[in-house]
C-alpha atoms as a PDB file:
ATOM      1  CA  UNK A   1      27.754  17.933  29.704  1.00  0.00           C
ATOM      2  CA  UNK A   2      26.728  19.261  26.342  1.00  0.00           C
ATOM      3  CA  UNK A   3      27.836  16.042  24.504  1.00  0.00           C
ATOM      4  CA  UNK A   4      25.656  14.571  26.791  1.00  0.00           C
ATOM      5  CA  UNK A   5      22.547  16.546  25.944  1.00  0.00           C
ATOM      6  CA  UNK A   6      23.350  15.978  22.327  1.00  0.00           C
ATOM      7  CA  UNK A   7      23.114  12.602  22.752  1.00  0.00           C
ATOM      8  CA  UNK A   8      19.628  13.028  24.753  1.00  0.00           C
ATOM      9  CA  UNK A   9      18.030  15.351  21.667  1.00  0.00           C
ATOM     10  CA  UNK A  10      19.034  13.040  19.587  1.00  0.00           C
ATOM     11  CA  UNK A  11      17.072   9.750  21.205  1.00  0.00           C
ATOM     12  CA  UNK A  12      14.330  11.707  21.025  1.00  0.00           C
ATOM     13  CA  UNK A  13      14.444  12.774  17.467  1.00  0.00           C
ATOM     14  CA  UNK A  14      14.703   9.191  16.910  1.00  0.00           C
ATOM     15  CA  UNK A  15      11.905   8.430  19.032  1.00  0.00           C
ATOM     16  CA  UNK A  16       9.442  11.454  17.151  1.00  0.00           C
ATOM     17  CA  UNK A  17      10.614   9.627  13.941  1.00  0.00           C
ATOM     18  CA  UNK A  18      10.224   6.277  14.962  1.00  0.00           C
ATOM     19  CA  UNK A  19       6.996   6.680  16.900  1.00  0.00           C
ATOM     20  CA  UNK A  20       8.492   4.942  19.747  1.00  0.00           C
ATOM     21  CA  UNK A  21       6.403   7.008  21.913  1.00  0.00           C
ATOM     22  CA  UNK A  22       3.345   5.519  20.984  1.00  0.00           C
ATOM     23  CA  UNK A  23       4.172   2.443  22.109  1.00  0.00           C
ATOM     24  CA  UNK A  24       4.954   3.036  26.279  1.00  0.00           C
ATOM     25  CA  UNK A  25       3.962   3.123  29.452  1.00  0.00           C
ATOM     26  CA  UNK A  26       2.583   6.255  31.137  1.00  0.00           C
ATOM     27  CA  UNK A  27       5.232   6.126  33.289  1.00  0.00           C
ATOM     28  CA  UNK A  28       7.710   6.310  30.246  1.00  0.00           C
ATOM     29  CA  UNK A  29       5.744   9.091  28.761  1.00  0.00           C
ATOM     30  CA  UNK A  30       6.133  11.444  31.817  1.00  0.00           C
ATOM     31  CA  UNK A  31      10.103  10.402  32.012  1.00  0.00           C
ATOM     32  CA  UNK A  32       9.660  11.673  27.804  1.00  0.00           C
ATOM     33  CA  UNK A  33       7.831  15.182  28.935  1.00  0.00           C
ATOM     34  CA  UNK A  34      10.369  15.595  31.880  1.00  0.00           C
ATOM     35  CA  UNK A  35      13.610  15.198  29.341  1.00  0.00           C
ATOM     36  CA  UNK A  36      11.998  16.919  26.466  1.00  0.00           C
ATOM     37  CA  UNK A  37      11.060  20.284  28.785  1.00  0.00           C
ATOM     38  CA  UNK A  38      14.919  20.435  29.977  1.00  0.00           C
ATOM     39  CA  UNK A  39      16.021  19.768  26.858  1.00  0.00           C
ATOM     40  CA  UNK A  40      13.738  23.032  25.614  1.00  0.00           C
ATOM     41  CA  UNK A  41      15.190  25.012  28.105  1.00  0.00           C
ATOM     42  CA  UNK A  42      18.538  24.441  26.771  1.00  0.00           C
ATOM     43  CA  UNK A  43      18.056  24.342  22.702  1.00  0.00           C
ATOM     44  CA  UNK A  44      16.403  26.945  20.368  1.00  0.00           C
ATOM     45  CA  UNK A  45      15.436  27.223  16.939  1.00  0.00           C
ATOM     46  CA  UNK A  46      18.926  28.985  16.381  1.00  0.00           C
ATOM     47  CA  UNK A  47      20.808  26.107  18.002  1.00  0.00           C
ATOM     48  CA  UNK A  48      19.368  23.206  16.443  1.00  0.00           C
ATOM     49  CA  UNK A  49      17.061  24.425  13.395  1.00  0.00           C
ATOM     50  CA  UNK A  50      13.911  22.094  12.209  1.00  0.00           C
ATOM     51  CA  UNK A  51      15.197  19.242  14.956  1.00  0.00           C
ATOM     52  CA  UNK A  52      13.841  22.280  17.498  1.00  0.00           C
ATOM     53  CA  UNK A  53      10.851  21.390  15.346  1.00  0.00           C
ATOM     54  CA  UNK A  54      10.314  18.135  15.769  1.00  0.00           C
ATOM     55  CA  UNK A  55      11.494  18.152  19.892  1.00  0.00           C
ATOM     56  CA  UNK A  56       8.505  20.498  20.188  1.00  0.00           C
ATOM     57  CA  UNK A  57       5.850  18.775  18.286  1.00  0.00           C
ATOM     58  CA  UNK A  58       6.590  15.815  19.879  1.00  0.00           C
ATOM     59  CA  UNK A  59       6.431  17.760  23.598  1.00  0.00           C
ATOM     60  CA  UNK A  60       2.973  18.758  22.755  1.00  0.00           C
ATOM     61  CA  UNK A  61       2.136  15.037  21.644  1.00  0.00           C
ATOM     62  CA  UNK A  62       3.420  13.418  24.230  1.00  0.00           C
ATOM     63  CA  UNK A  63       1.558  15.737  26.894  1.00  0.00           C
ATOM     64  CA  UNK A  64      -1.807  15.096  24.523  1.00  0.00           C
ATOM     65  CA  UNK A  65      -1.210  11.514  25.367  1.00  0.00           C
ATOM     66  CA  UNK A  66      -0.400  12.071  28.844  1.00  0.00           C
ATOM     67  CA  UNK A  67      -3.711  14.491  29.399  1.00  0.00           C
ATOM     68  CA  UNK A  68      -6.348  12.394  30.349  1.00  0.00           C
ATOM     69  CA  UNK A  69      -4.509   9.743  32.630  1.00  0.00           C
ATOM     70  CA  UNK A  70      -2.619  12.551  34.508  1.00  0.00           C
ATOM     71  CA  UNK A  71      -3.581  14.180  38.443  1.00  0.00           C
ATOM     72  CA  UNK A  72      -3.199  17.950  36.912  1.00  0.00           C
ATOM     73  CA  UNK A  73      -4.538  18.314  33.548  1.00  0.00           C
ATOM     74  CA  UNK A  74      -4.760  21.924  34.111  1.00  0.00           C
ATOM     75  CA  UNK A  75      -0.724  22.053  34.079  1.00  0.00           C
ATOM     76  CA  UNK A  76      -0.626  19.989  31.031  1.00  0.00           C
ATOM     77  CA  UNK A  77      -3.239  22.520  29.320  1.00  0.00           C
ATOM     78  CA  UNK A  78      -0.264  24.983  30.264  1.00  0.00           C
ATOM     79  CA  UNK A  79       2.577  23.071  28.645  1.00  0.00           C
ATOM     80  CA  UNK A  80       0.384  22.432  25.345  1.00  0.00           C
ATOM     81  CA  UNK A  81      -0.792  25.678  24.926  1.00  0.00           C
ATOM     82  CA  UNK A  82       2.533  27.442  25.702  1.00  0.00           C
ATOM     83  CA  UNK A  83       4.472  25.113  22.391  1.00  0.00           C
ATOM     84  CA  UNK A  84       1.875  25.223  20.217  1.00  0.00           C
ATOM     85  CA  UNK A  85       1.904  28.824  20.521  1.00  0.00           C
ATOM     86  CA  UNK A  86       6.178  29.119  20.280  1.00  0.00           C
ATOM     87  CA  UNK A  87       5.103  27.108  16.604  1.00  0.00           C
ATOM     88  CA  UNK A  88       2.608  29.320  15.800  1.00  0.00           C
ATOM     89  CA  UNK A  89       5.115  32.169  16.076  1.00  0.00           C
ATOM     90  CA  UNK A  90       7.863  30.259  14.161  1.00  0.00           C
ATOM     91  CA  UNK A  91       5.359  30.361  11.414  1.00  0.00           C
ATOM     92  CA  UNK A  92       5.807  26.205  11.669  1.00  0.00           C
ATOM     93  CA  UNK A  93       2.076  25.249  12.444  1.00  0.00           C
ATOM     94  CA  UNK A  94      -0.527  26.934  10.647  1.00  0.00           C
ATOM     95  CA  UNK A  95      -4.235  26.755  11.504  1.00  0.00           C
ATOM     96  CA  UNK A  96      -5.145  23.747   9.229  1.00  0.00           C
ATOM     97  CA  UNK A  97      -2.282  21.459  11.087  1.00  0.00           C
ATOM     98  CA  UNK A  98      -3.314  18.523  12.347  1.00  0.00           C
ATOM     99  CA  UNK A  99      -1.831  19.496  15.503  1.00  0.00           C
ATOM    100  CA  UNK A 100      -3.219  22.715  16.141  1.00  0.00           C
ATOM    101  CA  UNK A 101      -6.759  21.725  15.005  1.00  0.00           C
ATOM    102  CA  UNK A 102      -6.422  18.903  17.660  1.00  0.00           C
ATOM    103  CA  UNK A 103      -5.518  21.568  20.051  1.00  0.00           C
ATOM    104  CA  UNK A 104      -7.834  23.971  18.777  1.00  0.00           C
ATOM    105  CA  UNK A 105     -10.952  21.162  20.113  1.00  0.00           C
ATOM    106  CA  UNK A 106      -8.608  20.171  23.045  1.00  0.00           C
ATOM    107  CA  UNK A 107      -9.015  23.820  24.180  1.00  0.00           C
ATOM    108  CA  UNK A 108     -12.714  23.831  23.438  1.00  0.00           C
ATOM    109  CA  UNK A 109     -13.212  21.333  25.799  1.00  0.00           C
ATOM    110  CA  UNK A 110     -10.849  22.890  28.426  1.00  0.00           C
ATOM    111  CA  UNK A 111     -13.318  25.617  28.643  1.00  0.00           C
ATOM    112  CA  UNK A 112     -16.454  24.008  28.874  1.00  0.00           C
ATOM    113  CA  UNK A 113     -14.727  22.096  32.297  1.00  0.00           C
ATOM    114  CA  UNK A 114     -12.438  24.743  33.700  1.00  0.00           C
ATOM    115  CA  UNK A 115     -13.978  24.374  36.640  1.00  0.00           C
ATOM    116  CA  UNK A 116     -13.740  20.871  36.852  1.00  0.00           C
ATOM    117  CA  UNK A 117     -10.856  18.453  37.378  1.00  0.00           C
ATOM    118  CA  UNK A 118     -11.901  15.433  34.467  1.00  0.00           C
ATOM    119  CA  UNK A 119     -13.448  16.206  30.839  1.00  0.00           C
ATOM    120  CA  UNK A 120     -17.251  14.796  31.112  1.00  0.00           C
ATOM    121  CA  UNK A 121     -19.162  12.887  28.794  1.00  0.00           C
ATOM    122  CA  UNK A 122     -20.644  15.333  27.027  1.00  0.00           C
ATOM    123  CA  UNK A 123     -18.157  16.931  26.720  1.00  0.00           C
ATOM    124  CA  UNK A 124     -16.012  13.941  25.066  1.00  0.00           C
ATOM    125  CA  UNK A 125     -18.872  13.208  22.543  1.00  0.00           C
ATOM    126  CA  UNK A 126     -19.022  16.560  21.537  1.00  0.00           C
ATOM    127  CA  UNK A 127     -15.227  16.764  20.853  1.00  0.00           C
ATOM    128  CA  UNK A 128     -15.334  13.312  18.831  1.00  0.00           C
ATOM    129  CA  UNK A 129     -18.235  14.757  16.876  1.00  0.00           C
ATOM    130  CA  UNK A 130     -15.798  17.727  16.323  1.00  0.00           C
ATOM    131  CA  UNK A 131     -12.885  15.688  14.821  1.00  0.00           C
ATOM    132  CA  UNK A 132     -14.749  13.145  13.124  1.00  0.00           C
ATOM    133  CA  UNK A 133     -16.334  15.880  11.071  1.00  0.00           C
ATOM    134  CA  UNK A 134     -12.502  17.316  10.444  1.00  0.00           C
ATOM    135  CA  UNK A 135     -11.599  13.622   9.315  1.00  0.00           C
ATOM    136  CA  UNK A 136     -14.181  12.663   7.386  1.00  0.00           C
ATOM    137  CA  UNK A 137     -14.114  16.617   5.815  1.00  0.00           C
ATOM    138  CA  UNK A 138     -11.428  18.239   5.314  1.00  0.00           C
ATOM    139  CA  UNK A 139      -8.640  15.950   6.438  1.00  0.00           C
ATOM    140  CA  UNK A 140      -9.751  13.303   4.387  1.00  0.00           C
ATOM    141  CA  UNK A 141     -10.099  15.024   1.400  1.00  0.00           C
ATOM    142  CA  UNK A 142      -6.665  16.665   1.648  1.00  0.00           C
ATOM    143  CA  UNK A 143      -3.771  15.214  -0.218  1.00  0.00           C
ATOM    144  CA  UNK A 144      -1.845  15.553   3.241  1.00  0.00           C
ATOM    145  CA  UNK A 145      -1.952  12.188   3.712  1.00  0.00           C
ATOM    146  CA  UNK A 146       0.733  12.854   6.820  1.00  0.00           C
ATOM    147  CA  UNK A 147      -1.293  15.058   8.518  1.00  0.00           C
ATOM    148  CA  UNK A 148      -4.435  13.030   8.365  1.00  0.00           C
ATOM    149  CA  UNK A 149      -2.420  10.335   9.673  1.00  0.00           C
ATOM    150  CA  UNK A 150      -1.222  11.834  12.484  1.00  0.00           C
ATOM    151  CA  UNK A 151      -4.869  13.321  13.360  1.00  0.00           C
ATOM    152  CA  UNK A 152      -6.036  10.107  13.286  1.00  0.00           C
ATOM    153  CA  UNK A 153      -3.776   8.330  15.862  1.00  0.00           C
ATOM    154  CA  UNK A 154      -4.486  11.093  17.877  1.00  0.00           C
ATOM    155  CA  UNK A 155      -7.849  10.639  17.843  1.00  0.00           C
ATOM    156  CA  UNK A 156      -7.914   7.130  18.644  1.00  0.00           C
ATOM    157  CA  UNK A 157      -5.527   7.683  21.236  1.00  0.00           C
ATOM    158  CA  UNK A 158      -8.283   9.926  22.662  1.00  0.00           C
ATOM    159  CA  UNK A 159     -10.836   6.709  22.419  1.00  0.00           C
ATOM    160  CA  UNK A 160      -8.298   4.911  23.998  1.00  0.00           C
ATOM    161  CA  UNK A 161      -7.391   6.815  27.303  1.00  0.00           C
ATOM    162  CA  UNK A 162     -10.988   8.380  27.613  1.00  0.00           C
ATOM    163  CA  UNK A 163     -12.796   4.495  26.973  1.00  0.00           C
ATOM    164  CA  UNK A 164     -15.311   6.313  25.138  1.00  0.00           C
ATOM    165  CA  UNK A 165     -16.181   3.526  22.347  1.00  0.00           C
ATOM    166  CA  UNK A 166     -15.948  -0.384  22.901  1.00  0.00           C
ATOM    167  CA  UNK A 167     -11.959  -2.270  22.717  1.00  0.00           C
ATOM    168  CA  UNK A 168     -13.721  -4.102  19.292  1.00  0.00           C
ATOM    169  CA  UNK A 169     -14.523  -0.630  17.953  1.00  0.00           C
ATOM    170  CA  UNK A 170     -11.394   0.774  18.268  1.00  0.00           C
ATOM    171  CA  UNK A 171      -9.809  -2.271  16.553  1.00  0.00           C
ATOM    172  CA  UNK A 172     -12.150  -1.153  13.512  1.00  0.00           C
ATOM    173  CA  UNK A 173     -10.869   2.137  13.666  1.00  0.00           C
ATOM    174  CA  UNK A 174      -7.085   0.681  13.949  1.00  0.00           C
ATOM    175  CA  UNK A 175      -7.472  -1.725  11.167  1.00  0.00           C
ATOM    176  CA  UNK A 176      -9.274   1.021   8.587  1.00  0.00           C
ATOM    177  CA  UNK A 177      -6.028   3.217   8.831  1.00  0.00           C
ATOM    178  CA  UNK A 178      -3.947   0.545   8.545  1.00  0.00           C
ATOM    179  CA  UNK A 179      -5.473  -0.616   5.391  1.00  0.00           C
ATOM    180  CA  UNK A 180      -4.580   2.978   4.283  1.00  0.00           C
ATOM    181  CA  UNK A 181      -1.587   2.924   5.802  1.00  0.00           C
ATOM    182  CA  UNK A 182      -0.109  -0.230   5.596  1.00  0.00           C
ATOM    183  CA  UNK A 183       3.447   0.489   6.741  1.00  0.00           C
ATOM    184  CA  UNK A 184       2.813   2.600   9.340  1.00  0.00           C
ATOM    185  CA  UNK A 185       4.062   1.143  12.787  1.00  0.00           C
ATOM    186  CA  UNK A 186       2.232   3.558  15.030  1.00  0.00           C
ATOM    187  CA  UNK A 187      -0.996   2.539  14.325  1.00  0.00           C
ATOM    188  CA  UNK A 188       0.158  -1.396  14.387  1.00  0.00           C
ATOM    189  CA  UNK A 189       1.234  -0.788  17.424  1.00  0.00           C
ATOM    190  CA  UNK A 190      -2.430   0.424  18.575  1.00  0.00           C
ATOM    191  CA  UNK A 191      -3.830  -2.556  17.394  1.00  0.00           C
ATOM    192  CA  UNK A 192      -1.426  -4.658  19.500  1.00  0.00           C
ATOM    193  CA  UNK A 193      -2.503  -2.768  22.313  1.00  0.00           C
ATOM    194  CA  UNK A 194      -5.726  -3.235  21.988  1.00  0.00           C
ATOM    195  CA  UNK A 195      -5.562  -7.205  21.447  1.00  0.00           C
ATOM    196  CA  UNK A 196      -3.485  -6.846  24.696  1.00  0.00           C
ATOM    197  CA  UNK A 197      -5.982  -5.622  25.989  1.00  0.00           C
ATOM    198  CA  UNK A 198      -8.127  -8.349  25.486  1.00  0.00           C
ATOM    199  CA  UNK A 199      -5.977 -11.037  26.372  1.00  0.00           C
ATOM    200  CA  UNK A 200      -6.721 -10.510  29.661  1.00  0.00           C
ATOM    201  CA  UNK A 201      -9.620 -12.616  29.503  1.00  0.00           C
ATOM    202  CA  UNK A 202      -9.121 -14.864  26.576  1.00  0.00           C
ATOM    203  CA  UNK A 203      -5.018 -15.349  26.463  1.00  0.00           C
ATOM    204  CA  UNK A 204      -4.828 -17.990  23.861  1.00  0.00           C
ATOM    205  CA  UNK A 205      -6.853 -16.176  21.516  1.00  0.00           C
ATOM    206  CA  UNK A 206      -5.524 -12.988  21.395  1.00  0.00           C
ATOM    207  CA  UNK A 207      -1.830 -13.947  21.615  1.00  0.00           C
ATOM    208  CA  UNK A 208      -1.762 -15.432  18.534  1.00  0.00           C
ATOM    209  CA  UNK A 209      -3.314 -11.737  17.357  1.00  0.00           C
ATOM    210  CA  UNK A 210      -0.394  -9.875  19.386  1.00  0.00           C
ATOM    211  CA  UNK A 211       2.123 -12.302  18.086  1.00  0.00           C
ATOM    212  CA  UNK A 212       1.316 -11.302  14.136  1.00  0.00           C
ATOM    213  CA  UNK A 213       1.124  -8.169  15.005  1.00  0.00           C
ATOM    214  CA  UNK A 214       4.714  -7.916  16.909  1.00  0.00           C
ATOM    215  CA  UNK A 215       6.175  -9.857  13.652  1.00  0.00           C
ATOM    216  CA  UNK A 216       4.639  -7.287  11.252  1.00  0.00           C
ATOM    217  CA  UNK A 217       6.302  -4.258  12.760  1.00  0.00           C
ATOM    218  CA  UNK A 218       9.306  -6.307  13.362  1.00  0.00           C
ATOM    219  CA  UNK A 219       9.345  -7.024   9.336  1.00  0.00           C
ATOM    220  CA  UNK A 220       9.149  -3.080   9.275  1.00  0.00           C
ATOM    221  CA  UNK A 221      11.489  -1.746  11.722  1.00  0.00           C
ATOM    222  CA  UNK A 222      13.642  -4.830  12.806  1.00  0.00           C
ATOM    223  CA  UNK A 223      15.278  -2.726  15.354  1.00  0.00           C
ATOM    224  CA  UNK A 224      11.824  -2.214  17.248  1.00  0.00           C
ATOM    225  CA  UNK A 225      13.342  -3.395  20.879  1.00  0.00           C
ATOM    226  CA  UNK A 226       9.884  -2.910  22.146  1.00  0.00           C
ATOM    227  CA  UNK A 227       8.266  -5.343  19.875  1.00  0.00           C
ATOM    228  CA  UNK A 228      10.905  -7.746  20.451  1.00  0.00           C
ATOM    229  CA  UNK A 229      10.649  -7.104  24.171  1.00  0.00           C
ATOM    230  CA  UNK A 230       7.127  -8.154  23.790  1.00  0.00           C
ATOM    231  CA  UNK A 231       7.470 -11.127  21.251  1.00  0.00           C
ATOM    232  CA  UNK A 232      10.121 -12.769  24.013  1.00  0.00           C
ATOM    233  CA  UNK A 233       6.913 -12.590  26.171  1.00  0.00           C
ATOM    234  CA  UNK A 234       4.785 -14.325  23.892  1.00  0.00           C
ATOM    235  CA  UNK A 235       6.938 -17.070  21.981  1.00  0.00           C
ATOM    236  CA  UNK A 236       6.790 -20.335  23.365  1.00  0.00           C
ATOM    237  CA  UNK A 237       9.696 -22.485  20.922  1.00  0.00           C
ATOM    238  CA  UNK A 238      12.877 -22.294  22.361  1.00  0.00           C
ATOM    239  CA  UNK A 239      14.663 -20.874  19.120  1.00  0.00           C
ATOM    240  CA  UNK A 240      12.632 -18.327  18.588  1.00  0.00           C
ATOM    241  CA  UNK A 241      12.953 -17.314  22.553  1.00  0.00           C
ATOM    242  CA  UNK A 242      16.261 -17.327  22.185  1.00  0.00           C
ATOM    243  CA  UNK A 243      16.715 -15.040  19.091  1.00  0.00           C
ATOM    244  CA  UNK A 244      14.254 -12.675  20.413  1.00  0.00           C
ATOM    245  CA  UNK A 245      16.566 -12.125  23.678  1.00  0.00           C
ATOM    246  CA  UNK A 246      19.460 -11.985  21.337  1.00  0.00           C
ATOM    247  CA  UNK A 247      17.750  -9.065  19.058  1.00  0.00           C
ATOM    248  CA  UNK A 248      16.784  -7.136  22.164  1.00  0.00           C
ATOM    249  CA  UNK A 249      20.363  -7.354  23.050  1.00  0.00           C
ATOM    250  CA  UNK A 250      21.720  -6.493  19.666  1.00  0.00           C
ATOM    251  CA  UNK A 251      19.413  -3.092  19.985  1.00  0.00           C
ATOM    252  CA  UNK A 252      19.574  -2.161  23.529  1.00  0.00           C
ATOM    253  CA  UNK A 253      21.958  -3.704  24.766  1.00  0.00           C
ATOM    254  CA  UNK A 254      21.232  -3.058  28.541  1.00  0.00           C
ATOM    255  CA  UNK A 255      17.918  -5.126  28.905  1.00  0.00           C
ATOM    256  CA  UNK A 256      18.746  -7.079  32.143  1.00  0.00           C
ATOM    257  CA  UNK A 257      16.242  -9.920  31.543  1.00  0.00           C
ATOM    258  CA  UNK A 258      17.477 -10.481  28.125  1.00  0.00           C
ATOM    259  CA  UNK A 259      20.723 -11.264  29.655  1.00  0.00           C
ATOM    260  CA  UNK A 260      19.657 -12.878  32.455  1.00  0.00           C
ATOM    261  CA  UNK A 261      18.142 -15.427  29.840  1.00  0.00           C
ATOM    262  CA  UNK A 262      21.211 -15.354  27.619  1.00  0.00           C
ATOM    263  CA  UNK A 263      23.454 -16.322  30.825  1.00  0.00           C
ATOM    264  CA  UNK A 264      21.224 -19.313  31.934  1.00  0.00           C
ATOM    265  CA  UNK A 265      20.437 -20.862  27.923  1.00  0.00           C
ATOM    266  CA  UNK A 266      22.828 -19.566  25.494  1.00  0.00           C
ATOM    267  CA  UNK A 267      25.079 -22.513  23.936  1.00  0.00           C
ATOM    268  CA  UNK A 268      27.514 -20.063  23.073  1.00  0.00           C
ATOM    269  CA  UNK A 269      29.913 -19.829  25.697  1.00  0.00           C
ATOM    270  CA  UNK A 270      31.264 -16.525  24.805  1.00  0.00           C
ATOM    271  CA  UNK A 271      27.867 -15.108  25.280  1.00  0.00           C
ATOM    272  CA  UNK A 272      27.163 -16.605  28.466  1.00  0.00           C
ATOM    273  CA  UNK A 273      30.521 -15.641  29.714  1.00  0.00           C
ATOM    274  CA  UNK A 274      29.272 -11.547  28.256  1.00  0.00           C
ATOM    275  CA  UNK A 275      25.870 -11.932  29.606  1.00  0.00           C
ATOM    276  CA  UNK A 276      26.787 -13.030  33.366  1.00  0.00           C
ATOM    277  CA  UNK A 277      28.525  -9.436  33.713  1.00  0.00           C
ATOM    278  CA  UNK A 278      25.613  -7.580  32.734  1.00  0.00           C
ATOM    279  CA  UNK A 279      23.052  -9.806  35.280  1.00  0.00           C
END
């Protein structure tokens, strides 16, 4: 049982470092919040020193991402404001984190609409106006480059799930941090969402986007399964379908489509003969 949860803290250290959950479903993110609040039950600071850390910070991410497209945002409020405080008192997150000053307007808002089950409008533009003054201030200015980073994605994560700006403004936004930030797969991966986005009414277009996209972060972090999950759907030459089922293979191992593929086109017998059992 405890190997077990070892193994479980450990995906999602890899997925805080990775940034994996940036680039998932909402349904994925609230699996992410469920493990991550049993695994907090179970591990302390004591037990598992600065990965306790990192399991927290990325609890109170993954529930900012989760706030707005969630039935009880009040509950969320909870969770947030509950771990941000446990870092607080671990001396781990002082006031001029990007985290907490993210929280710090998150909570802002909260009280202007406790009464009231969604964030309004005003109340959105007057948060934006809040961290767009911390960005272009203070943040900016900083020679934290990590923490503006990570204030930024949040932000336009905010844009994103609130559709408080245009899809073509966001992409502005996207592309200006990753001119800064050039190797940062995170905020690639926003930009393929929002060209995903727009595919729905202009596929041709905008897969050719996605596709250079997918093949940048690939270049980065060749064991991305998700972008290789989403390049198989893309790719239209045979070879390059086939090596894009073979790489989600070689990194997850358990994709069922992959082998379903693999079973029905590979001209390697010995891999058709290993895919079949896992169809």
């Amino acid at each position: 049982m405890i190997n077990n949860l070892y193994l479980l803290l450990d995906k999602y250290i890899y997925i805080y470092n990775t940034g994996y959950y940036n680039q998932v479903d909402d349904t994925t993110l609230n699996t992410y919040a469920k493990d991550i609040q049993a695994l907090l039950k179970v591990f302390d600071y004591q037990a598992i020193n600065l990965k306790y850390i990192s399991l927290v910070e990325l609890y109170i991410t993954v529930n900012f991402l989760r706030y707005s497209n969630h039935s009880d945002n009040k509950a969320i409020y909870a969770e947030i404001n509950k771990y941000v405080e446990i870092l607080k008192s671990k001396q781990c997150l002082s006031i001029n984190s990007a985290i907490y000053q993210y929280y710090n307007y998150l909570n802002q808002a909260f009280k202007l609409t406790v009464s009231k089950e969604k964030i309004t409008g005003d109340v959105i533009n007057q948060f934006e106006k809040n961290i767009e003054n911390l960005l272009s201030g203070k943040l900016e200015k900083s020679t934290n480059s990590v923490q503006y980073l990570k204030m930024n994605k949040l932000f336009i994560n905010f844009k994103m799930n609130f559709n408080s700006v245009s899809i073509n403004s966001i992409i502005i936004l996207v592309q200006s941090l990753i001119d800064k930030f050039p190797l940062d797969v995170e905020s690639k991966w926003l930009l393929f969402k929002c060209y995903k986005k727009l595919a729905t009414s202009n596929k041709s277009l905008y897969s050719e986007y996605m596709k250079a996209v997918l093949e940048d972060i690939i270049i980065i972090r060749p064991d991305n399964y998700l972008a290789w999950i989403e390049l198989s759907k893309i790719v239209k030459d045979e070879d390059e379908l086939y090596n894009c089922h073979l790489q989600i293979i070689k990194y997850t191992k358990y994709n069922k489509d992959s082998w379903i593929y693999l079973s029905k086109h590979s001209k390697n017998d010995s891999i058709k003969n290993i895919a079949k059992k896992y169809c």
